[in-house]
N, C-alpha and C. Protein backbone atom coordinates (compact mmCIF):
# COMPACT_ATOMS: atom_id res chain seq x y z
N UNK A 1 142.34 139.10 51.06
CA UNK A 1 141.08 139.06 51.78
C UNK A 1 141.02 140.29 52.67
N UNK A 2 139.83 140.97 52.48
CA UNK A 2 139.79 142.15 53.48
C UNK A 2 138.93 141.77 54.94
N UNK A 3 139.28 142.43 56.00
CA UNK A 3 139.37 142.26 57.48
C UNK A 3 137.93 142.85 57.58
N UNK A 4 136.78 142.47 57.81
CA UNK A 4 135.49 142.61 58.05
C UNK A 4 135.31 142.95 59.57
N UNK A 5 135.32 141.83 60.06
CA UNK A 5 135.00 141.98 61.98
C UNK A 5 136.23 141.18 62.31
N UNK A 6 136.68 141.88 63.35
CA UNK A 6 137.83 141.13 63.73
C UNK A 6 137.39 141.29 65.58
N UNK A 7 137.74 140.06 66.19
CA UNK A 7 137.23 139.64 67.76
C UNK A 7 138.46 139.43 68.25
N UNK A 8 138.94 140.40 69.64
CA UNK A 8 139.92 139.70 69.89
C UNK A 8 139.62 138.61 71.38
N UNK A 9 141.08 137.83 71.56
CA UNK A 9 140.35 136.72 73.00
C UNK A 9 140.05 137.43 74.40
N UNK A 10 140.39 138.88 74.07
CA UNK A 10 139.74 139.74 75.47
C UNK A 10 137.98 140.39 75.23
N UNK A 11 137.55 139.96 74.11
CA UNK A 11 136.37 140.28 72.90
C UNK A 11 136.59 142.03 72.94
N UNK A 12 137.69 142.13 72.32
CA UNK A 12 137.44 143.40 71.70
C UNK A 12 137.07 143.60 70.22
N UNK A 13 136.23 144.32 70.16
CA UNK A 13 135.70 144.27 68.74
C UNK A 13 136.04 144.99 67.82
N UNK A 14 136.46 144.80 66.59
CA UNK A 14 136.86 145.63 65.08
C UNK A 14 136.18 145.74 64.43
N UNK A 15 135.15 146.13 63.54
CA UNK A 15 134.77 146.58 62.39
C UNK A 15 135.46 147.20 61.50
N UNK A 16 136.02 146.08 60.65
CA UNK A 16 137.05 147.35 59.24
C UNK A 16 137.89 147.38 59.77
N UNK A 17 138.57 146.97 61.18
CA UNK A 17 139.37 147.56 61.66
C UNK A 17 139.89 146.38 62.39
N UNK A 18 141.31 146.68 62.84
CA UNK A 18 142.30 145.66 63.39
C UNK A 18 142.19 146.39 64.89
N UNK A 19 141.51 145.64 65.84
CA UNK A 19 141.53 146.13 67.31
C UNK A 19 142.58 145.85 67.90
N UNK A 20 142.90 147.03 68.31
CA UNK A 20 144.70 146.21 69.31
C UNK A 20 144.76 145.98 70.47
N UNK A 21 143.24 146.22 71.38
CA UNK A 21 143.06 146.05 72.21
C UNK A 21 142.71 147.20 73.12
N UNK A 22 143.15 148.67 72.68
CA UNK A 22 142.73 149.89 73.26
C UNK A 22 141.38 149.70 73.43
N UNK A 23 140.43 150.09 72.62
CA UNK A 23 139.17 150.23 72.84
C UNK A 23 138.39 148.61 72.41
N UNK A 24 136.98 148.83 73.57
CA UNK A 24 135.69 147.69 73.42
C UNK A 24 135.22 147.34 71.83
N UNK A 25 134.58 148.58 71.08
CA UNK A 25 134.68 148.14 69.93
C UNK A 25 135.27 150.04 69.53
N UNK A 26 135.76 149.05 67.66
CA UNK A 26 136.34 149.84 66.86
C UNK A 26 136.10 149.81 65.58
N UNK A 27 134.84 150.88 65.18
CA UNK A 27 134.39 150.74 63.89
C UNK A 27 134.97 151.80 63.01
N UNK A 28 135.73 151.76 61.56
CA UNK A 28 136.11 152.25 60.77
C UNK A 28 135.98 152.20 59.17
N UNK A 29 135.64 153.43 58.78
CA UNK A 29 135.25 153.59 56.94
C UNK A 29 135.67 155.03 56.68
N UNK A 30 135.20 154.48 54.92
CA UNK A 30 136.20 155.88 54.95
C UNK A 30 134.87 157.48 55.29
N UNK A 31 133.92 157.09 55.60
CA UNK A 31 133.37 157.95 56.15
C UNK A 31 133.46 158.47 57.55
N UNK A 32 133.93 157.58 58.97
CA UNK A 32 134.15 157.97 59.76
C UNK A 32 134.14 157.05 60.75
N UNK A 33 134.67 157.23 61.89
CA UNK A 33 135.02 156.22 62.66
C UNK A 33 134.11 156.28 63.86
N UNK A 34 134.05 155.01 65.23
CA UNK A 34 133.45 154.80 66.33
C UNK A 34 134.37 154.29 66.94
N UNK A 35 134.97 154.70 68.24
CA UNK A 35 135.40 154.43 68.97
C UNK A 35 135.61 154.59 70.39
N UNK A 36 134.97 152.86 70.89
CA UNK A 36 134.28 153.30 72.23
C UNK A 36 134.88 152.48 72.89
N UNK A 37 135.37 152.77 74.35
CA UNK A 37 135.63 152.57 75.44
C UNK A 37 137.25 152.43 75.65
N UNK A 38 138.06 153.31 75.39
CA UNK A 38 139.35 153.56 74.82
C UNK A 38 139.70 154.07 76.77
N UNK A 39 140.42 154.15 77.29
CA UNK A 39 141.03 154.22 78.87
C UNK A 39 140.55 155.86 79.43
N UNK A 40 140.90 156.48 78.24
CA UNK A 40 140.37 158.06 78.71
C UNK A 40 139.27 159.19 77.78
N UNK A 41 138.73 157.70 76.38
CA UNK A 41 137.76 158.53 75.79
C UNK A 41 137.26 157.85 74.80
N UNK A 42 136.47 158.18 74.31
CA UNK A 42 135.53 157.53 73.49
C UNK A 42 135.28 158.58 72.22
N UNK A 43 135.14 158.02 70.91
CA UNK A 43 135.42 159.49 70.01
C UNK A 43 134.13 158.63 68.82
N UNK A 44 133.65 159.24 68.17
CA UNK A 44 132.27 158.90 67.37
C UNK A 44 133.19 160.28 66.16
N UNK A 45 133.20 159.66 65.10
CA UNK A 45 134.66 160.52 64.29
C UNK A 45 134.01 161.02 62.93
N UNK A 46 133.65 161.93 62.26
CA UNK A 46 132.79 162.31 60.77
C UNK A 46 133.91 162.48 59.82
N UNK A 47 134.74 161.71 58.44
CA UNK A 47 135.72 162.30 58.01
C UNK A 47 135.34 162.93 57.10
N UNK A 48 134.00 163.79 56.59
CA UNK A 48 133.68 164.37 55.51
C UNK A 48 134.81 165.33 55.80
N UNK A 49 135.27 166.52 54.19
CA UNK A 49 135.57 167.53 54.51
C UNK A 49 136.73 167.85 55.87
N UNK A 50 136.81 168.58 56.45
CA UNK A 50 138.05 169.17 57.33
C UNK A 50 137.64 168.40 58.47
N UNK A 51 136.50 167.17 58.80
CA UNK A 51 136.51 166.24 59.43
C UNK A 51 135.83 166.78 60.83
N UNK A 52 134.83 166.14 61.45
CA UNK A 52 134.44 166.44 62.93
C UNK A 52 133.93 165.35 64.05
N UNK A 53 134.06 165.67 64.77
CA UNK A 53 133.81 164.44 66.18
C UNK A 53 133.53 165.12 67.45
N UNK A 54 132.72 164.12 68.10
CA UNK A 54 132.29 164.03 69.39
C UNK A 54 132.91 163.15 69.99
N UNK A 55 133.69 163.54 71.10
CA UNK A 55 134.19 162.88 71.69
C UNK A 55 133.67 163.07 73.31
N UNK A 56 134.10 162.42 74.31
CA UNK A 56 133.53 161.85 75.60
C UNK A 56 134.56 161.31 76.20
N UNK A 57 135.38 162.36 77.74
CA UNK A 57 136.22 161.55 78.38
C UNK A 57 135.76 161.10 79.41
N UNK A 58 137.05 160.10 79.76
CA UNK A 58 137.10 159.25 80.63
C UNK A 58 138.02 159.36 81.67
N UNK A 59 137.92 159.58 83.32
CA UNK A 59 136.91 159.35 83.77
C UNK A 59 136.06 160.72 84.14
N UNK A 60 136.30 162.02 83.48
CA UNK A 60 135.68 163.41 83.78
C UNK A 60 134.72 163.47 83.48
N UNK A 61 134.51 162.90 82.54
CA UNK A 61 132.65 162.72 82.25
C UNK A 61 132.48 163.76 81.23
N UNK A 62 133.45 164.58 80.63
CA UNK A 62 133.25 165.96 79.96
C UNK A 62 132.80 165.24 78.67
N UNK A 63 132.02 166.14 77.81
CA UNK A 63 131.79 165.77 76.61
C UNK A 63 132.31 166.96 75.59
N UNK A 64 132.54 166.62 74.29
CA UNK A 64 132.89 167.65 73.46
C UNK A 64 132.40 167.55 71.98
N UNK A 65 132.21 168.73 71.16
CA UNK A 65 131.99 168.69 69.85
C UNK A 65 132.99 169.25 69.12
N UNK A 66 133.91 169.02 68.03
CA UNK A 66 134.61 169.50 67.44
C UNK A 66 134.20 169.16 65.90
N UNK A 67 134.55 170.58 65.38
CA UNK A 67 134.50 170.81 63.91
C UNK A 67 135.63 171.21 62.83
N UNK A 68 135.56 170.87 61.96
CA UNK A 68 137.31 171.39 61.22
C UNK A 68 138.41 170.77 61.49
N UNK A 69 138.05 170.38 62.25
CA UNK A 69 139.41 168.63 62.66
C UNK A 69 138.99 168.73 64.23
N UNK A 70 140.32 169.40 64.43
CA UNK A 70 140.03 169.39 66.24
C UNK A 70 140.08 170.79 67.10
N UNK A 71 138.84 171.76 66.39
CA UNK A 71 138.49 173.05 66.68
C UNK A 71 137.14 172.44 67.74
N UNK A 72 137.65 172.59 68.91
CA UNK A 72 136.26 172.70 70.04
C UNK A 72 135.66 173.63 69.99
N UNK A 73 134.12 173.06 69.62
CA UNK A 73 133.27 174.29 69.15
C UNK A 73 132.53 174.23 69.99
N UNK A 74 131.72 172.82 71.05
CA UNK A 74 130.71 173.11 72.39
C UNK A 74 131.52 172.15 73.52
N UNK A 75 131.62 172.38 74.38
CA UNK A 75 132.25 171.57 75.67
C UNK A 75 130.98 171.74 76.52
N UNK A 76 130.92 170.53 77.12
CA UNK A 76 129.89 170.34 78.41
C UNK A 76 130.81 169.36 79.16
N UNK A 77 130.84 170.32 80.78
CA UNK A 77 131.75 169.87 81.53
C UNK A 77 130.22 168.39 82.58
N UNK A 78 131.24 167.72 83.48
CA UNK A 78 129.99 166.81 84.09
C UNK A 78 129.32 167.42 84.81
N UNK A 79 129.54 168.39 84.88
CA UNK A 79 128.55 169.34 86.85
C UNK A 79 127.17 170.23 85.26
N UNK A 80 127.63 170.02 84.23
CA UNK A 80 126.72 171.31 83.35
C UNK A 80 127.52 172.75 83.03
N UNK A 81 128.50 172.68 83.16
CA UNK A 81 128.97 173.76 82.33
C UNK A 81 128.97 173.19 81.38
N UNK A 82 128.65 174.75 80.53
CA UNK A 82 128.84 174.49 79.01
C UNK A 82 129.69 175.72 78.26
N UNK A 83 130.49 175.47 77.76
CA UNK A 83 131.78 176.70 76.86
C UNK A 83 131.32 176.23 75.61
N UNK A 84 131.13 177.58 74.77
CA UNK A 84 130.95 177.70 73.33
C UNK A 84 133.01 178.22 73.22
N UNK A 85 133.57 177.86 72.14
CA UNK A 85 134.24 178.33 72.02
C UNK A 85 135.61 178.15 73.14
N UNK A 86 135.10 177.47 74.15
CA UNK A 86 135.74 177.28 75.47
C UNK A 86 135.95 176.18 76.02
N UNK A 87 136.87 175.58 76.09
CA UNK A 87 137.21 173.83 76.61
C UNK A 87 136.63 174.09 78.32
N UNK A 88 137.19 175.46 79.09
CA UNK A 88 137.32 175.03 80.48
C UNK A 88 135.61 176.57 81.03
N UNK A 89 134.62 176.06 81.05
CA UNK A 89 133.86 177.30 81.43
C UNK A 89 134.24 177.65 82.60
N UNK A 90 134.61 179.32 83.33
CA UNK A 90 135.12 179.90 84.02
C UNK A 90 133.85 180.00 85.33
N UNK A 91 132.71 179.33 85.32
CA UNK A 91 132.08 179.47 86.55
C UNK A 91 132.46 178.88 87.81
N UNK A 92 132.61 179.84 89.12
CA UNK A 92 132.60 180.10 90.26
C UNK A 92 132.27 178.35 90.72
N UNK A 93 130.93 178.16 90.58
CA UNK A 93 130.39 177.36 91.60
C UNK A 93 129.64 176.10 91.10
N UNK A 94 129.54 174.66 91.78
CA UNK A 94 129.82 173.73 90.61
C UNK A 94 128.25 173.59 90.19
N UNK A 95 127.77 174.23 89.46
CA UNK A 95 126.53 174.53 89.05
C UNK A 95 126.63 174.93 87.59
N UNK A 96 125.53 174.35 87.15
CA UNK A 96 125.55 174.60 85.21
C UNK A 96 125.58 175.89 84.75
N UNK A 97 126.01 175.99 83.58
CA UNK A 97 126.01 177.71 83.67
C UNK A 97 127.01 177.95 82.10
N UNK A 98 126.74 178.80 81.23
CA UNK A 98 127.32 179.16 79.70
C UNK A 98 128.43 179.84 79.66
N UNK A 99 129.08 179.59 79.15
CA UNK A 99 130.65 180.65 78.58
C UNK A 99 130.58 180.41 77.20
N UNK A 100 130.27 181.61 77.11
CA UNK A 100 130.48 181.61 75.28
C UNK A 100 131.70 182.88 75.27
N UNK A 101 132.73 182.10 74.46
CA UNK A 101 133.83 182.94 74.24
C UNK A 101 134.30 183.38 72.40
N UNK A 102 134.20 184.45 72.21
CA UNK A 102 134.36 185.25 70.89
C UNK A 102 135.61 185.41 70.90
N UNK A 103 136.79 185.70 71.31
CA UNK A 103 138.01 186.03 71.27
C UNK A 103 138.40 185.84 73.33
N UNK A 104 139.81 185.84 73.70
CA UNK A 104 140.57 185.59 74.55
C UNK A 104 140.69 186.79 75.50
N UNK A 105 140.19 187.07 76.46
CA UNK A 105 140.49 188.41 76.98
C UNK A 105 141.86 188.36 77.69
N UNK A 106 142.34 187.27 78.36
CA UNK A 106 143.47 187.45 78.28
C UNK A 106 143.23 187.44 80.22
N UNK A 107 142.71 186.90 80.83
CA UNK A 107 142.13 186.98 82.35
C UNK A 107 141.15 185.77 82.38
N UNK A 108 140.70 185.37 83.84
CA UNK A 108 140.03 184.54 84.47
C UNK A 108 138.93 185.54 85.50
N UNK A 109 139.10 186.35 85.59
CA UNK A 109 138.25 186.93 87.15
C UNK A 109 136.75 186.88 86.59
N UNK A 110 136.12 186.08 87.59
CA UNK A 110 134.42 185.90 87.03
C UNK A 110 134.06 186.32 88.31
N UNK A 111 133.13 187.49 88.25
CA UNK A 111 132.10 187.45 89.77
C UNK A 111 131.52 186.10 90.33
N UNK A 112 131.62 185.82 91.51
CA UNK A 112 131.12 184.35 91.91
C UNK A 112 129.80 184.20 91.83
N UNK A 113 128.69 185.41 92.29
CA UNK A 113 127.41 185.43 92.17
C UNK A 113 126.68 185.65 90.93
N UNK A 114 127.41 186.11 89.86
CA UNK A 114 126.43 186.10 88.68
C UNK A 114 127.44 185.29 87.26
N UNK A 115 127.58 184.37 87.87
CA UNK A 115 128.53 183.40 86.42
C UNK A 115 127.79 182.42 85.79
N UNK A 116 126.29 182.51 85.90
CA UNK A 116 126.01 181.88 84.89
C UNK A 116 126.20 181.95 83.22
N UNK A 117 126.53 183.28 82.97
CA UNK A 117 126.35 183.68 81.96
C UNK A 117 127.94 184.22 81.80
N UNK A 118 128.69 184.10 81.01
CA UNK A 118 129.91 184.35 81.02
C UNK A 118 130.14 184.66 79.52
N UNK A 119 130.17 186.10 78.83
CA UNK A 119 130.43 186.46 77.88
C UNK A 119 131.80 187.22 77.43
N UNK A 120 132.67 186.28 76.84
CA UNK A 120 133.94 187.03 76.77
C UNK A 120 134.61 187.15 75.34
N UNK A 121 135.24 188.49 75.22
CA UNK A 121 135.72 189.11 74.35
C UNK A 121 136.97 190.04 74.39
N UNK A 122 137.30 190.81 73.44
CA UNK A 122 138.04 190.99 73.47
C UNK A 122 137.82 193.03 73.01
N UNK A 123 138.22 193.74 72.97
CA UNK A 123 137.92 195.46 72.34
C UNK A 123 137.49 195.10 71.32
N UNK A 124 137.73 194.51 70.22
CA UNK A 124 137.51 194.55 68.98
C UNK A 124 136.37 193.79 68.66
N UNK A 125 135.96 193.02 69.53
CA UNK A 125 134.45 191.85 69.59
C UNK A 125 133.60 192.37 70.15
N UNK A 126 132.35 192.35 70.23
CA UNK A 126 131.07 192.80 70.95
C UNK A 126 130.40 191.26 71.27
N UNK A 127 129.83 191.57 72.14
CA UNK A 127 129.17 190.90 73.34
C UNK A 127 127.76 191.23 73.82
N UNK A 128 126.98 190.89 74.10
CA UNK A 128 125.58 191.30 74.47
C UNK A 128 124.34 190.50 75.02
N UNK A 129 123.34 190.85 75.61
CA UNK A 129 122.82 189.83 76.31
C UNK A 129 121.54 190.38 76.78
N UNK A 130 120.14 189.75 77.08
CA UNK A 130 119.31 190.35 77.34
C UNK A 130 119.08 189.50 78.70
N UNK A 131 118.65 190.55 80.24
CA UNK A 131 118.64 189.69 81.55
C UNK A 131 116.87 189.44 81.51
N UNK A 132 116.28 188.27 81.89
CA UNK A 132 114.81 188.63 82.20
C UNK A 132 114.76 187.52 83.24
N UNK A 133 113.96 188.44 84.08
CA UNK A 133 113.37 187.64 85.55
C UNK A 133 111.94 187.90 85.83
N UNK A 134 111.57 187.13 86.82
CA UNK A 134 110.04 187.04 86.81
C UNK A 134 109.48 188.02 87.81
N UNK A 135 109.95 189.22 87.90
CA UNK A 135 109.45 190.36 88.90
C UNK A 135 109.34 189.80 90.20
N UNK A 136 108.67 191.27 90.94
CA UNK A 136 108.35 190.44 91.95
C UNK A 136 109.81 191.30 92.90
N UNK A 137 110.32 190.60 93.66
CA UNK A 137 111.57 191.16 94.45
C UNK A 137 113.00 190.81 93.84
N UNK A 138 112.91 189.79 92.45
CA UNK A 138 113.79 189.58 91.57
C UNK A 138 115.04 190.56 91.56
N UNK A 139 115.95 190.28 91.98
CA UNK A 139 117.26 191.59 91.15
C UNK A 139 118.18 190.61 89.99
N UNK A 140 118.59 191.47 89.41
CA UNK A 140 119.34 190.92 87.86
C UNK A 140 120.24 191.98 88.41
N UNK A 141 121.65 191.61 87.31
CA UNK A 141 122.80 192.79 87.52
C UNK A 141 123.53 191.88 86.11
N UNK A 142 124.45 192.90 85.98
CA UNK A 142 125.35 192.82 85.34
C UNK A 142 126.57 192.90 86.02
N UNK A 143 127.98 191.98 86.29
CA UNK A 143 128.96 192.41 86.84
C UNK A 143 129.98 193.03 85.72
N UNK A 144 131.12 193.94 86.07
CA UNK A 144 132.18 194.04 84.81
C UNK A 144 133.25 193.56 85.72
N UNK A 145 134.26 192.88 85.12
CA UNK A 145 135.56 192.47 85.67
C UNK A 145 137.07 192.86 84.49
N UNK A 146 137.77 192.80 85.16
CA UNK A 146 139.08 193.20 84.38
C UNK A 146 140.41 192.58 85.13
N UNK A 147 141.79 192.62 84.79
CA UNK A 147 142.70 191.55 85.40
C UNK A 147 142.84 192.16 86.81
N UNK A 148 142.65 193.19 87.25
CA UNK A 148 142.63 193.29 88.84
C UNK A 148 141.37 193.84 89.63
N UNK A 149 140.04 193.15 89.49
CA UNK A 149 138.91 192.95 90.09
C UNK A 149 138.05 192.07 89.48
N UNK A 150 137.00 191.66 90.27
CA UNK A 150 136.11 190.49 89.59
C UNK A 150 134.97 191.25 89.91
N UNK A 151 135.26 192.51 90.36
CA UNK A 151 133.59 193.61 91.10
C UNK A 151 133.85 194.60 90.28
N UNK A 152 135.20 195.55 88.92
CA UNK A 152 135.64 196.60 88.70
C UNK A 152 134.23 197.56 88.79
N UNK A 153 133.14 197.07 88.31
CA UNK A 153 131.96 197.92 88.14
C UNK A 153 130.92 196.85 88.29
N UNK A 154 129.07 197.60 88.33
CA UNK A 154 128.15 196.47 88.80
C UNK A 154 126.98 196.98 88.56
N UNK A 155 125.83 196.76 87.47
CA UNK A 155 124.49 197.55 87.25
C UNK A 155 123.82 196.47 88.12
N UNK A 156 122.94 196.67 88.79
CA UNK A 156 121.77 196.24 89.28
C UNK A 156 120.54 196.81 89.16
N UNK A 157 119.21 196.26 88.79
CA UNK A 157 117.66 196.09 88.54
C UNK A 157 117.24 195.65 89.63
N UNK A 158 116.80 196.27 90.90
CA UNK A 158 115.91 195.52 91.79
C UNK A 158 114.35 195.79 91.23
N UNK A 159 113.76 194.45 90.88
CA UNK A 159 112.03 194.68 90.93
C UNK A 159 111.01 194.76 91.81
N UNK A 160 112.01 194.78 93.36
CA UNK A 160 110.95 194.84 94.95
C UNK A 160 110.98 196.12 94.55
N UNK A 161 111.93 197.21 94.14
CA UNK A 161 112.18 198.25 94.69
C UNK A 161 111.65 199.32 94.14
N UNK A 162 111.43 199.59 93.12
CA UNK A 162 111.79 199.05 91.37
C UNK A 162 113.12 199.84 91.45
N UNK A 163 114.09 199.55 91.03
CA UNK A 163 115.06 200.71 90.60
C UNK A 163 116.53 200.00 90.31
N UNK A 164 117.65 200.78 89.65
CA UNK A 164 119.08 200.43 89.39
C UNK A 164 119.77 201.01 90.60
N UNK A 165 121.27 200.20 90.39
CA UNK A 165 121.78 200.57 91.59
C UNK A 165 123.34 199.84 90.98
N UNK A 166 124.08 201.30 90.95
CA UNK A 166 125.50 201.49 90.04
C UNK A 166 125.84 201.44 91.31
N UNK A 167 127.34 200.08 90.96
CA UNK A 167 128.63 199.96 91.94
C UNK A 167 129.75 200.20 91.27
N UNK A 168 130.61 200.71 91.78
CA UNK A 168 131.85 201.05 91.24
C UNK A 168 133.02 200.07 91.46
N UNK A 169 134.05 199.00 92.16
CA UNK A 169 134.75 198.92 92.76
C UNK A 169 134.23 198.41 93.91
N UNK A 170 132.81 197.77 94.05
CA UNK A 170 132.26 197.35 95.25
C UNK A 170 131.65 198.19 96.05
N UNK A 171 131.57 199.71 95.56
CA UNK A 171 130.74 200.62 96.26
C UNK A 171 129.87 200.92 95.67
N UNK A 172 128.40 201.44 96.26
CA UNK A 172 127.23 201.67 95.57
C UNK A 172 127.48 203.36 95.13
N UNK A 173 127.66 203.80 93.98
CA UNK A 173 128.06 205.12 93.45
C UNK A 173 126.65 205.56 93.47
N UNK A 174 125.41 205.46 93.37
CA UNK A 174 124.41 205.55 92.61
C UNK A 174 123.13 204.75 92.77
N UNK A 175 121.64 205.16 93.18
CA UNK A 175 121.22 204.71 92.85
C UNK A 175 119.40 205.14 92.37
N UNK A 176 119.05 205.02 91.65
CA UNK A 176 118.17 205.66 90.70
C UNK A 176 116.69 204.53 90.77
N UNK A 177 115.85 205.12 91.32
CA UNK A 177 114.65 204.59 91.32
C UNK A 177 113.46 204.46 90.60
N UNK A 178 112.62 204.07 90.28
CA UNK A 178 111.28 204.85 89.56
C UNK A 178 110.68 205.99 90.68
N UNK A 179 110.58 205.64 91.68
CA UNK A 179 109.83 206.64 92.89
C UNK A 179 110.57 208.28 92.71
N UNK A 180 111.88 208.07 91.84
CA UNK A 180 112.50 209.45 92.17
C UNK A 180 111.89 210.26 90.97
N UNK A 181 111.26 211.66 91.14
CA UNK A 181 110.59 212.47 90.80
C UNK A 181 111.27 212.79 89.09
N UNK A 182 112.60 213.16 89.00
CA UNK A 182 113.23 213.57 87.96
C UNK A 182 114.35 212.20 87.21
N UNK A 183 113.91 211.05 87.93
CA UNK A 183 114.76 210.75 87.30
C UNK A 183 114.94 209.96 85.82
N UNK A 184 114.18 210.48 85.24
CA UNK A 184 114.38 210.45 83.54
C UNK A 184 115.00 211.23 82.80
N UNK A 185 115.32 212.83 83.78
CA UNK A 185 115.79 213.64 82.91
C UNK A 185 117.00 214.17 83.33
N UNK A 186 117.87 213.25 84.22
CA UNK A 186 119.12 212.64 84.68
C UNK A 186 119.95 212.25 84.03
N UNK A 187 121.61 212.92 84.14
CA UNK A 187 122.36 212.73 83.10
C UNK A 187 123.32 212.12 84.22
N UNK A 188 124.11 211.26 83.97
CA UNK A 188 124.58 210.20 85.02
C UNK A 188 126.25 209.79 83.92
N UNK A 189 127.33 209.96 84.90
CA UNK A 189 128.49 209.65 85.11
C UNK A 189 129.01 208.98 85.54
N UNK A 190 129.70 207.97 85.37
CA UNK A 190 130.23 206.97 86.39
C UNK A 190 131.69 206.59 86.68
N UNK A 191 132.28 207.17 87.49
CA UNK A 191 133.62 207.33 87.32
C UNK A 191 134.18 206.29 88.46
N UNK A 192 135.18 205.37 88.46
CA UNK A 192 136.37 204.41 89.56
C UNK A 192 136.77 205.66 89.83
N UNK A 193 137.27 206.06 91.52
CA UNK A 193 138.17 207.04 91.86
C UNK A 193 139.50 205.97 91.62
């Protein structure tokens, strides 16, 4: 006789499945499994192919998508981070905000003021991104970081002003306006002393 629903006297529930008491209920086929309310996670399981699941811990609140067995492909932390490619997103401040990671750079240093957007790679990967804000006195920037600064370099767009404004190392090297007469036909260097 095959095991259909099985109840245990704490009512934990089986489907297909022999509950041992870990999880509330426990549904299983050979297509894929449900399993909910397990002490530190809950997993909703696909076994097509190299197999994928969503899983949901407990009590962090994090959620995850994995593909190919157990390749984390989207993480959403409880505050709203979200890592492509990334279990832990590297933002500053507990506010929602993207890490999409292409390869390992091999460092943590994120500028604290502009981590929403966290694009990381490696020399051999490219990276890219378009900033848009709603004018007005708006500034956008780009930070660069490396293993000993989280400021190494810094483009800024002010739209009060209109103009860019190159930091080096936390110093303003540079800065280039629309109001300035020649400056389109400006050939510009940017060197860390």
């Amino acid at each position: 006789i095959k095991l259909a629903i099985n109840v245990t006297k704490d009512q934990f529930v089986g489907i297909s499945a022999t509950n041992n008491g870990n999880s509330v209920l426990q549904v299983t086929t050979s297509e894929g499994a449900i399993d909910v309310g397990r002490a530190n996670q809950s997993v909703i399981a696909f076994q097509r192919g190299a197999g994928s699941s969503i899983r949901a811990e407990h009590p962090s609140g994090s959620l995850h998508l994995q593909t190919g067995g157990s390749n984390n492909r989207l993480n959403i932390t409880s505050d709203g981070k979200v890592g492509i490619g990334e279990t832990v997103p590297l933002m500053q401040a507990a506010l929602p905000g993207l890490h999409i990671k292409s390869a390992d750079a091999g460092h943590t240093n994120v500028h604290a003021d502009w981590d929403e957007l966290v694009l990381e790679g490696t020399a051999a990967s490219r990276s890219g991104m378009t900033i848009m804000s709603t004018g007005g006195s708006a500034v956008g920037g780009i930070a660069f970081s490396d293993s000993g600064s989280a400021e190494a370099g810094m483009i800024r767009y002010d739209h009060g002003m209109p103009g860019f404004q190159f930091k080096a190392e936390g110093t303003t090297r540079y800065n280039m306006g629309a109001a300035d007469a020649n400056y389109q036909d400006m050939d510009l260097v940017l060197q860390a002393n």
